[in-house]
Protein backbone atom coordinates (compact mmCIF):
# COMPACT_ATOMS: atom_id res chain seq x y z
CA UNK A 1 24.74 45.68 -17.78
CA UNK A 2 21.73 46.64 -15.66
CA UNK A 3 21.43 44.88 -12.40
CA UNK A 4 18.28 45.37 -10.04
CA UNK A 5 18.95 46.88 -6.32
CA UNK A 6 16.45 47.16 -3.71
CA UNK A 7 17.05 50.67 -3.31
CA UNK A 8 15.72 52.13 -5.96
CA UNK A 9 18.09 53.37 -8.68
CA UNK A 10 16.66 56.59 -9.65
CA UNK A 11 16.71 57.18 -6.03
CA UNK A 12 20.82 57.04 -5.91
CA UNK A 13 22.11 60.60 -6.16
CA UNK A 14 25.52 60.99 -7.77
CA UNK A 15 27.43 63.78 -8.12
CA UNK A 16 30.09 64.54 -10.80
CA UNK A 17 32.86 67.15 -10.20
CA UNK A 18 35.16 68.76 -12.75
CA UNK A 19 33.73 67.91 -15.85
CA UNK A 20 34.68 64.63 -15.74
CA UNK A 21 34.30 63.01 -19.35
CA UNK A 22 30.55 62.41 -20.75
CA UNK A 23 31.30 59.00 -21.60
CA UNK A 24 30.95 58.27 -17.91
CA UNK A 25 28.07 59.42 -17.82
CA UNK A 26 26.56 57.09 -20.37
CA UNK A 27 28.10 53.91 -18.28
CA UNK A 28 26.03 55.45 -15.46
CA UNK A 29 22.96 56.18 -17.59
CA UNK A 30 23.33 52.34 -19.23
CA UNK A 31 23.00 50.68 -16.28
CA UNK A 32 19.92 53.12 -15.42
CA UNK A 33 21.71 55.37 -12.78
CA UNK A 34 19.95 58.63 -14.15
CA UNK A 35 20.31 60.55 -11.05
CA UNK A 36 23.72 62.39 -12.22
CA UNK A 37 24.64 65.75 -11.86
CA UNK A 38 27.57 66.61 -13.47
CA UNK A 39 29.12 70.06 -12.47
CA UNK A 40 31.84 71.75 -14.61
CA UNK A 41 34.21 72.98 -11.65
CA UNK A 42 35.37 71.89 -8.30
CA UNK A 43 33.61 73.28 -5.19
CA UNK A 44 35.39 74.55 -2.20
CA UNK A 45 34.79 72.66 1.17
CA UNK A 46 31.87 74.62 2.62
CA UNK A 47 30.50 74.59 -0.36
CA UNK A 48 30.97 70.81 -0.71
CA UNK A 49 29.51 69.92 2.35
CA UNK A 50 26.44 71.62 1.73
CA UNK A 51 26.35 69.66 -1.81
CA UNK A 52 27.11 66.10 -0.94
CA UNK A 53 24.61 65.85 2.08
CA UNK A 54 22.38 63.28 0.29
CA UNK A 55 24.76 62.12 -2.51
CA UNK A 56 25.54 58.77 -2.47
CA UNK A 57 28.53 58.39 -4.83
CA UNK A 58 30.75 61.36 -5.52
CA UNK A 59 33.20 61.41 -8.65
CA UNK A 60 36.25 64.18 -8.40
CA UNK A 61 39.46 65.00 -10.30
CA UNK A 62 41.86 66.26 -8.71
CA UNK A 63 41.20 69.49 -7.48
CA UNK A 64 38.63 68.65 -5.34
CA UNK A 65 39.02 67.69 -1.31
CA UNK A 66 37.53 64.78 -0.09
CA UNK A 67 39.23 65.74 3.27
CA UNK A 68 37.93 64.34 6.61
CA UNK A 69 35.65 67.21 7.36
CA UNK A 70 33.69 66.82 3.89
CA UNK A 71 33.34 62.93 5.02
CA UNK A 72 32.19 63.36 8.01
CA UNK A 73 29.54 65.67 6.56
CA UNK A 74 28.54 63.35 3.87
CA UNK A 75 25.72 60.88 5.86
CA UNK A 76 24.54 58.70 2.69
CA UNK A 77 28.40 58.90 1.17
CA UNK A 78 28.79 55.33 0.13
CA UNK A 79 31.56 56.07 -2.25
CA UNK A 80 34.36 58.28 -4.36
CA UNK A 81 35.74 57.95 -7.55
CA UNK A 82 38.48 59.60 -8.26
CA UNK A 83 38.60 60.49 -12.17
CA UNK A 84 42.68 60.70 -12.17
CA UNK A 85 45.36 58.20 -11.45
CA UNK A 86 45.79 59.03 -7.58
CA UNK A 87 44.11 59.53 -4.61
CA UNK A 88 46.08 62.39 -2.79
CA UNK A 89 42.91 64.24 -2.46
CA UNK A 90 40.97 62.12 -0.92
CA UNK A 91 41.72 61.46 2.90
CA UNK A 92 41.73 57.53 3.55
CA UNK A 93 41.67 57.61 6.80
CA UNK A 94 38.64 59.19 6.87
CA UNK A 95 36.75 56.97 4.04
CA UNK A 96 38.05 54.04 5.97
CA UNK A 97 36.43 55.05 9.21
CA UNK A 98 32.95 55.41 7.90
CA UNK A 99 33.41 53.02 4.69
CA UNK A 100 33.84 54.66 1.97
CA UNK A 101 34.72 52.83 -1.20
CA UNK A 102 37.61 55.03 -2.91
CA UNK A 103 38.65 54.09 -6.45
CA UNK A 104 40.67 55.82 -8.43
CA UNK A 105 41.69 54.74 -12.65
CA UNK A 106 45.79 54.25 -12.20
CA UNK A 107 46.43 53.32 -15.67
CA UNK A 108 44.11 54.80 -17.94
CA UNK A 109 46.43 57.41 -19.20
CA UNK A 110 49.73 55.73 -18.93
CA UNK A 111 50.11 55.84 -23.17
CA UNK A 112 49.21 59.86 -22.76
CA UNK A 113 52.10 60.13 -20.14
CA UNK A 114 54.71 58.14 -22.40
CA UNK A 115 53.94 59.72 -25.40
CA UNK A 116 54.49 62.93 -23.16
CA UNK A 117 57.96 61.63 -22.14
CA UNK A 118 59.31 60.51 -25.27
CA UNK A 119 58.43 64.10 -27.38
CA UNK A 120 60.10 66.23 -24.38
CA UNK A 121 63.01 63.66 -24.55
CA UNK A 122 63.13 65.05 -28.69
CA UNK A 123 62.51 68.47 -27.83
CA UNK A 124 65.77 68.72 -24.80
CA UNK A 125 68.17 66.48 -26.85
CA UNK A 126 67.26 69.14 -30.30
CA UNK A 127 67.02 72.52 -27.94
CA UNK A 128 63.67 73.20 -28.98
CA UNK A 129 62.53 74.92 -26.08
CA UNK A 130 65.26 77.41 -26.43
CA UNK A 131 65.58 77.78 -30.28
CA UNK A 132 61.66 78.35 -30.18
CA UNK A 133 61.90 80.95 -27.84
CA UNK A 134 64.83 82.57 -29.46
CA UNK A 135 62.84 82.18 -32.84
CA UNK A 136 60.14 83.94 -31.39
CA UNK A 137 62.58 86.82 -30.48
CA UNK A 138 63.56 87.09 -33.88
CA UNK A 139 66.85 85.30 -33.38
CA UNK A 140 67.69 82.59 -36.13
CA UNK A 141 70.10 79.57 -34.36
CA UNK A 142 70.65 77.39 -36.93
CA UNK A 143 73.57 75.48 -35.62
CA UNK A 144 73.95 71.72 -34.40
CA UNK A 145 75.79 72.33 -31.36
CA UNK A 146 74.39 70.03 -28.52
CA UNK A 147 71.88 68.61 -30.65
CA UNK A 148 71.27 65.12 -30.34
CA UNK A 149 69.56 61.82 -31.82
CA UNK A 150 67.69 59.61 -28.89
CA UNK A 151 69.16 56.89 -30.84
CA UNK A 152 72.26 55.47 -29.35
CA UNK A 153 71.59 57.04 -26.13
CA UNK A 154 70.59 55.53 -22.60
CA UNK A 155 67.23 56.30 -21.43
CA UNK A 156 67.53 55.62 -17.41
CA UNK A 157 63.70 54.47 -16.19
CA UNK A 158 63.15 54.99 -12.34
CA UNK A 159 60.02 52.85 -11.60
CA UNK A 160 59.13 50.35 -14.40
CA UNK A 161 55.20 50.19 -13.76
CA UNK A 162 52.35 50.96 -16.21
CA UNK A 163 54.04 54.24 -17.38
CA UNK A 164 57.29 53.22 -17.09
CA UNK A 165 57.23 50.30 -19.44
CA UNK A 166 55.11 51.84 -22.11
CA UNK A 167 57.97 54.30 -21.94
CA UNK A 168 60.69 51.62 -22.09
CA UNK A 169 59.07 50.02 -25.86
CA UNK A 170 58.87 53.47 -27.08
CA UNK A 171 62.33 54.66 -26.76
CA UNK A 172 63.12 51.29 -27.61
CA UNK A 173 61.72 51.40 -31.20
CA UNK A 174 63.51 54.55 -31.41
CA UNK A 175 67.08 53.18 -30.89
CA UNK A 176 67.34 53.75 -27.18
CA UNK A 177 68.93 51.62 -24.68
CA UNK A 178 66.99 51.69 -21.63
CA UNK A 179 67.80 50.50 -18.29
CA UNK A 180 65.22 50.84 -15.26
CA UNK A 181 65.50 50.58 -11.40
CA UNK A 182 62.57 49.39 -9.36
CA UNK A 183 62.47 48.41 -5.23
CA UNK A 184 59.87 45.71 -6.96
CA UNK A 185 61.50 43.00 -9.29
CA UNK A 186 60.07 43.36 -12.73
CA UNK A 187 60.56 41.30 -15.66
CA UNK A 188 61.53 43.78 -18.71
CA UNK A 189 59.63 44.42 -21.69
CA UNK A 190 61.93 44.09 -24.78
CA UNK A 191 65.34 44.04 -24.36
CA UNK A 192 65.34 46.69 -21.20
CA UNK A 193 67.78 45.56 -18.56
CA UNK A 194 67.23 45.85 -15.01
CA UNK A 195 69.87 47.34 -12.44
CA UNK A 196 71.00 47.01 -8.46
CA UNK A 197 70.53 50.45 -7.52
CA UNK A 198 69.38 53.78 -7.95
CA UNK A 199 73.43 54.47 -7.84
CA UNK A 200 74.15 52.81 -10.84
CA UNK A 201 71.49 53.61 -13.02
CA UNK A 202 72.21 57.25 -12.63
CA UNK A 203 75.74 56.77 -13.65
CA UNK A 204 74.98 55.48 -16.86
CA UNK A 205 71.81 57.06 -17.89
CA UNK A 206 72.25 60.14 -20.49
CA UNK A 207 68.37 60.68 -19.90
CA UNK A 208 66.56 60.06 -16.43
CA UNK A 209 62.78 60.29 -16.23
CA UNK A 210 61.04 59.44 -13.07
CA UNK A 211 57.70 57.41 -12.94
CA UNK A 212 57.24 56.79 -8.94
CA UNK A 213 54.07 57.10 -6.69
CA UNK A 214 54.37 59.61 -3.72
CA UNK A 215 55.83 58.21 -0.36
CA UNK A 216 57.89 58.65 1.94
CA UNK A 217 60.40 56.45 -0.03
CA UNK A 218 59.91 58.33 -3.13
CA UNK A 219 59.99 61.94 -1.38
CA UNK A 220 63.34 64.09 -2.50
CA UNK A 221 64.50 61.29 -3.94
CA UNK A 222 66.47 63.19 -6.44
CA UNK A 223 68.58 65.80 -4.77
CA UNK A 224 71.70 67.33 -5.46
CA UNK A 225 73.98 63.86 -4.60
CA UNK A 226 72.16 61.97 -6.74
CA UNK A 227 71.79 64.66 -9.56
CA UNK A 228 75.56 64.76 -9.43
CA UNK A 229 76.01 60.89 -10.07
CA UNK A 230 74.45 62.05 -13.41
CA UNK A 231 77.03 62.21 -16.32
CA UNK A 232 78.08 65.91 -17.27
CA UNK A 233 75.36 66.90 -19.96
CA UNK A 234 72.84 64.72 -18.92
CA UNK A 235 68.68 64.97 -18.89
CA UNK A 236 66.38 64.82 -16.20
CA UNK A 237 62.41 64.65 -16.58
CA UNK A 238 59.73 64.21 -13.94
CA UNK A 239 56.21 63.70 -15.01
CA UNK A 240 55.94 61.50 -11.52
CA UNK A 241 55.05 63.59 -8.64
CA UNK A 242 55.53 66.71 -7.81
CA UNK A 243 57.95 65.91 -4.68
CA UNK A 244 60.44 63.87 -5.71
CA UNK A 245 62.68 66.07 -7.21
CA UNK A 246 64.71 69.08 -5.14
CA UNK A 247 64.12 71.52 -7.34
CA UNK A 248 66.60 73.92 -5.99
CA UNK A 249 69.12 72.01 -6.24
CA UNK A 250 68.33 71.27 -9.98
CA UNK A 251 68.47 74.76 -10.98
CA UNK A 252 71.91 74.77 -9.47
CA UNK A 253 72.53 71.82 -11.21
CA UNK A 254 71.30 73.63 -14.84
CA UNK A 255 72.62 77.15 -14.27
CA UNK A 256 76.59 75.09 -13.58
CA UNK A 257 76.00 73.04 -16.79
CA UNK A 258 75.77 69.91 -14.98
CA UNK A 259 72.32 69.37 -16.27
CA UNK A 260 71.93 70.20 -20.10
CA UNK A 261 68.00 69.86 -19.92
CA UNK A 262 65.27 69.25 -17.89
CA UNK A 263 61.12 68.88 -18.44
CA UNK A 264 58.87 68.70 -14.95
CA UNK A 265 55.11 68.50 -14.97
CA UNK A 266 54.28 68.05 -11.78
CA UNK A 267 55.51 70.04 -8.58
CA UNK A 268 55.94 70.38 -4.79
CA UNK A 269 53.07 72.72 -4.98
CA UNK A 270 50.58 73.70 -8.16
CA UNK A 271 47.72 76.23 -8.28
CA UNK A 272 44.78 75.07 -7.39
CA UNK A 273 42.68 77.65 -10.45
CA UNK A 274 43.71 79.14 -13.03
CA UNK A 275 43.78 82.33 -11.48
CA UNK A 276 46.72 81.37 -9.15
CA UNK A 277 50.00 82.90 -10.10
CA UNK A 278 52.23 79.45 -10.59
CA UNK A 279 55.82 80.08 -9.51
CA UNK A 280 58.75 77.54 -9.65
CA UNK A 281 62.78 77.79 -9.22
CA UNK A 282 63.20 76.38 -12.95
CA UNK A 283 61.58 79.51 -14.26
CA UNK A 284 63.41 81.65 -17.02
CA UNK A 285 66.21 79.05 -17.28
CA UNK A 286 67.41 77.60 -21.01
CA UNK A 287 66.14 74.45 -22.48
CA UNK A 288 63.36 73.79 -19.88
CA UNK A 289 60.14 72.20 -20.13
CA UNK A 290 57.36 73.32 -17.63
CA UNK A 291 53.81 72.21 -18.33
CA UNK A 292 50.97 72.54 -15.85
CA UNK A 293 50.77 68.76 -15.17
CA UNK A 294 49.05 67.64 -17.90
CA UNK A 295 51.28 64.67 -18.84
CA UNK A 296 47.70 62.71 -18.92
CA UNK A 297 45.47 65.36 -20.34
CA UNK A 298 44.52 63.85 -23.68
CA UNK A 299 41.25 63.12 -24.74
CA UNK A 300 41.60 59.97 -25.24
CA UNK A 301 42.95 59.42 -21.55
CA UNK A 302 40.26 61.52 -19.74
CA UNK A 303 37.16 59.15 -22.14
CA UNK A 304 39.07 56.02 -20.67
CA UNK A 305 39.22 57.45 -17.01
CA UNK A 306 35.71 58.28 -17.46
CA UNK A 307 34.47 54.99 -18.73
CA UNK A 308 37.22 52.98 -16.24
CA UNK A 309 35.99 55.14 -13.13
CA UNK A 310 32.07 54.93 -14.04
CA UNK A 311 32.38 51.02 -14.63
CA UNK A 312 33.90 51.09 -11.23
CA UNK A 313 31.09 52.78 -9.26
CA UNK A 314 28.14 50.77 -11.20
CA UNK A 315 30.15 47.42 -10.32
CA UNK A 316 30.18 48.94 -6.25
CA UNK A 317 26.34 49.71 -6.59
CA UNK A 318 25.47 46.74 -8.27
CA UNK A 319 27.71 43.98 -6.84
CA UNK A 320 29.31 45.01 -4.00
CA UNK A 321 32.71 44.60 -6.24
CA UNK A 322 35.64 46.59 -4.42
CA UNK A 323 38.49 45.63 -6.52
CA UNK A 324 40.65 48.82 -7.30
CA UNK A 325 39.64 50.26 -3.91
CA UNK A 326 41.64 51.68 -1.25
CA UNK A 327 39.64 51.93 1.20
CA UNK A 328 37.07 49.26 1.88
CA UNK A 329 38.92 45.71 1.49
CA UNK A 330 39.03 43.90 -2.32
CA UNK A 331 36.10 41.97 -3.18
CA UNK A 332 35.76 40.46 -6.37
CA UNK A 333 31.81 39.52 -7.26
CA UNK A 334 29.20 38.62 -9.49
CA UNK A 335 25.55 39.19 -9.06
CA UNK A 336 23.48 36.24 -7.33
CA UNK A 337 21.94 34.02 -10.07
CA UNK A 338 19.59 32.62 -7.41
CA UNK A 339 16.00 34.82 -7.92
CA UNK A 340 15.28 33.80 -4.14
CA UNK A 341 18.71 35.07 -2.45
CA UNK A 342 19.19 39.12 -1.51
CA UNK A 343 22.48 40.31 -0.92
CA UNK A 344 23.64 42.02 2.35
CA UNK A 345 27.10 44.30 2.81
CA UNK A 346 28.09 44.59 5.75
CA UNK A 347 31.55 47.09 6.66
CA UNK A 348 32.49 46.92 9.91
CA UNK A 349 35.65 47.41 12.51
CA UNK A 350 38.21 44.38 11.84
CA UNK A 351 38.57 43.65 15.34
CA UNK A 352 37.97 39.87 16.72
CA UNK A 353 34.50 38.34 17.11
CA UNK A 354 32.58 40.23 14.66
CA UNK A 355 32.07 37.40 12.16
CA UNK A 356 30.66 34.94 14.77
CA UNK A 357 28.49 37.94 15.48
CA UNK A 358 27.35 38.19 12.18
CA UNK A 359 26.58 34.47 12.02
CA UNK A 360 25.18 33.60 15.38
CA UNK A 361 22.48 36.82 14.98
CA UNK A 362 21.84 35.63 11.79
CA UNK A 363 21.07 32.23 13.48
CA UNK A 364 19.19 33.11 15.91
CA UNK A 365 16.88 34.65 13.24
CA UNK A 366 16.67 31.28 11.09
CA UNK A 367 18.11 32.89 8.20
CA UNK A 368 19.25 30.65 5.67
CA UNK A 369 22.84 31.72 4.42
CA UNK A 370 23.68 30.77 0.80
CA UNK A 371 26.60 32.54 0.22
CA UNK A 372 29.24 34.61 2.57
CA UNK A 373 32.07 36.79 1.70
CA UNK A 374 35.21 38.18 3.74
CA UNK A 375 37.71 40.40 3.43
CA UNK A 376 39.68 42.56 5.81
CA UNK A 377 42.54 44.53 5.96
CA UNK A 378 43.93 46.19 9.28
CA UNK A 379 41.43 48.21 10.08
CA UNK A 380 38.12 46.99 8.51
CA UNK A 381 36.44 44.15 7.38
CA UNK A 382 33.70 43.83 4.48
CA UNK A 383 31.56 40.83 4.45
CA UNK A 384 28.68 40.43 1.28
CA UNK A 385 26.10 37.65 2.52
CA UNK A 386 23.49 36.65 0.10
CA UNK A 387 20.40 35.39 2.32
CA UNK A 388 17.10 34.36 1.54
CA UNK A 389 14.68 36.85 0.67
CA UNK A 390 11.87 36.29 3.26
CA UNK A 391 14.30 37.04 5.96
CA UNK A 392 16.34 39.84 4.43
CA UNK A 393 14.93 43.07 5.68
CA UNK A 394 15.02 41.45 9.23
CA UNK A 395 18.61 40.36 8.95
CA UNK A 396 19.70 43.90 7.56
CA UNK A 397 18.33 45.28 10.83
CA UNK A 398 19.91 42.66 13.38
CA UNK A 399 23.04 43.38 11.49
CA UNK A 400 23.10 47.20 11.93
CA UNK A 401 23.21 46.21 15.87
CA UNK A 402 25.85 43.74 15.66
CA UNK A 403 28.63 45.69 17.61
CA UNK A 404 31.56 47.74 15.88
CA UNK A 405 29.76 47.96 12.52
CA UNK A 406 30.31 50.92 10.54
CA UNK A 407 27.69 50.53 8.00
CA UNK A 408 25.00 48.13 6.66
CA UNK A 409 22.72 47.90 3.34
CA UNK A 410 20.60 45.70 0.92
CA UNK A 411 22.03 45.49 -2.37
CA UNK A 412 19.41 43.53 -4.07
């Protein structure tokens, strides 16, 4: 797995946050990046800055702020990987400007999150959250009234990704009929059936559960109008994000009778320690879920984001490979088998003319070019040039010239 870079490898300094899994750590160590500190806790931003001034590669959670001050602060930064399915905590922006490479490990615990979905469906449809509570009291409700099978029922699926479709064969093989709305056409899995609109898959859904990314598209999606095209006695669950659903007007929607269970894991806003007091309108109401967003907090889902995310950053380090990031454009490579080439990565401004920069300074310096890469997207452009050795530490410095380029390095 080891691949030899011209800057020395014991010389990269990477920095793990939140006691991210070990198992990353051994994809680091494996391809002989042994310059890893791995801290148990997130750090605040002053604190941060003063960490990350000569780390190369941060990985974070999702606690920690990658915001544009920390960036800005970070000099050698070449790139973040974020040990969780999204990158809300990193700003973009920022990582574009002075290019970054952000990854992230979107589907690494999409069979946690199902799993998730499909017990709390169980546990609203029985009144387990309630009975357990009133069992705990010392009251004994042993009664079926509004106590359900999930077989026969309709399991309504908004957003039929990763999650979403490992959730659709689950309450499948349980006797569910699932239907699922997507602004993306997607071919089903089993015998799901796809509908027109949000509209109508609320109407005929006895169980809703919500697996959408946070946008503007996806913000307050579910409000009171929509809630209401819900059939009388219906389910709601969110393990999605934590703005999609009003929850104001859900509590309405519960304490009326409208809504005969809910679960939410994620919300509008969460406490950042465990120390923080964690409030929520759906507090103290019957047959409610709340758990404190840990719909992918198995182990098996934080040793697959670990390996995922660390296989990520040694691919960046040792390749150049950007595919999975959302920052610096999507490169797919593999490592030069030509002993006499070195490889060159060059991030720069994606404005006109910089490519026939590249090329005619590369010219003028006689430097043989035996392989060239390009990507851009609207604001950047990445270009991986593997050159002859004799000329490469001369190249790498013409390069860093050439005009609107962000950053420059040898790889190997």
């Amino acid at each position: 797995m080891s691949q030899p870079t011209s800057f020395p490898k014991d010389k990269i300094k990477i920095l793990l946050l939140e006691g991210v899994h070990q198992d990353s750590i051994k994809v680091l160590n494996a391809a002989d990046y042994h310059n890893v500190e791995l801290l148990p806790h997130a750090l605040t931003e002053e604190d941060l800055i003063e960490k990350i001034k000569d780390v190369h590669f941060v990985g974070i959670r999702s606690k920690t702020q990658m915001n544009k001050r920390v960036i800005e602060n970070a000099p050698k930064l070449m790139g973040i990987a974020c040990f969780c399915i999204g990158t809300n905590q990193v700003d973009l922006e920022a990582a574009m400007e002075h290019g970054v490479a952000v990854f992230n490990s979107p589907y690494s615990n999409t069979r946690s999150v199902a799993e998730l979905v499909i017990a709390e469906c169980v546990m609203l449809m029985r009144r387990i959250p309630e009975r357990s509570h009133n069992a705990h009291k010392g009251e004994w409700m042993k009664d079926a009234d509004d106590s359900y099978e999930l077989r026969g029922k309709t399991l309504g699926i908004v957003g039929y990704g990763h999650i979403g479709s490992q959730v659709s064969i689950l309450a499948e093989a349980l006797g569910m009929k699932v239907l699922y709305y997507d602004i993306v056409p997607k071919l089903p899995l089993g015998n799901a059936d796809a509908v027109e609109s949000l509209e109508e898959l609320l109407a005929a859904s006895d169980v809703l559960t919500l697996h959408v990314p946070a946008d503007q598209s996806t913000a307050y999606m579910i409000k009171d109008e929509q809630i209401r095209q819900m059939k009388p006695g219906s389910y709601i669950l969110n393990l999605s994000r934590g703005n999609v659903v009003e929850l104001n007007d859900l509590r309405a929607a519960i304490l009326d009778g409208h809504i005969k269970g809910v679960a939410v894991d994620v919300f509008p806003k969460e406490p950042k320690s465990p120390n923080e007091k964690f409030t929520s309108p759906l507090q103290d109401l019957r047959n409610v879920i709340l758990t404190p967003h840990i719909g992918g907090s198995t182990q098996e889902a934080q040793q697959n984001i670990g390996k995922d995310a660390a296989v990520k950053i040694v691919s960046y380090l040792d390749k150049g490979t950007t595919v999975g990031c959302h920052s610096v454009p999507e490169l797919s490579l593999y490592s030069s088998s030509n002993e006499k080439t070195h490889r060159i990565l060059h991030i720069h401004h994606n404005v006109p003319g910089v490519l026939s920069s590249i090329n005619s300074t590369l010219s003028s310096l006689n430097v043989n070019i035996l392989g060239q890469y390009l990507k851009t997207n609207e604001k950047i452009g990445y270009v991986v040039l593997d050159v002859e050795k004799a000329t490469s530490a001369e190249a790498l410095e013409s390069l860093k010239n050439v005009d609107h380029t962000i950053r420059a390095r040898i790889l190997y």
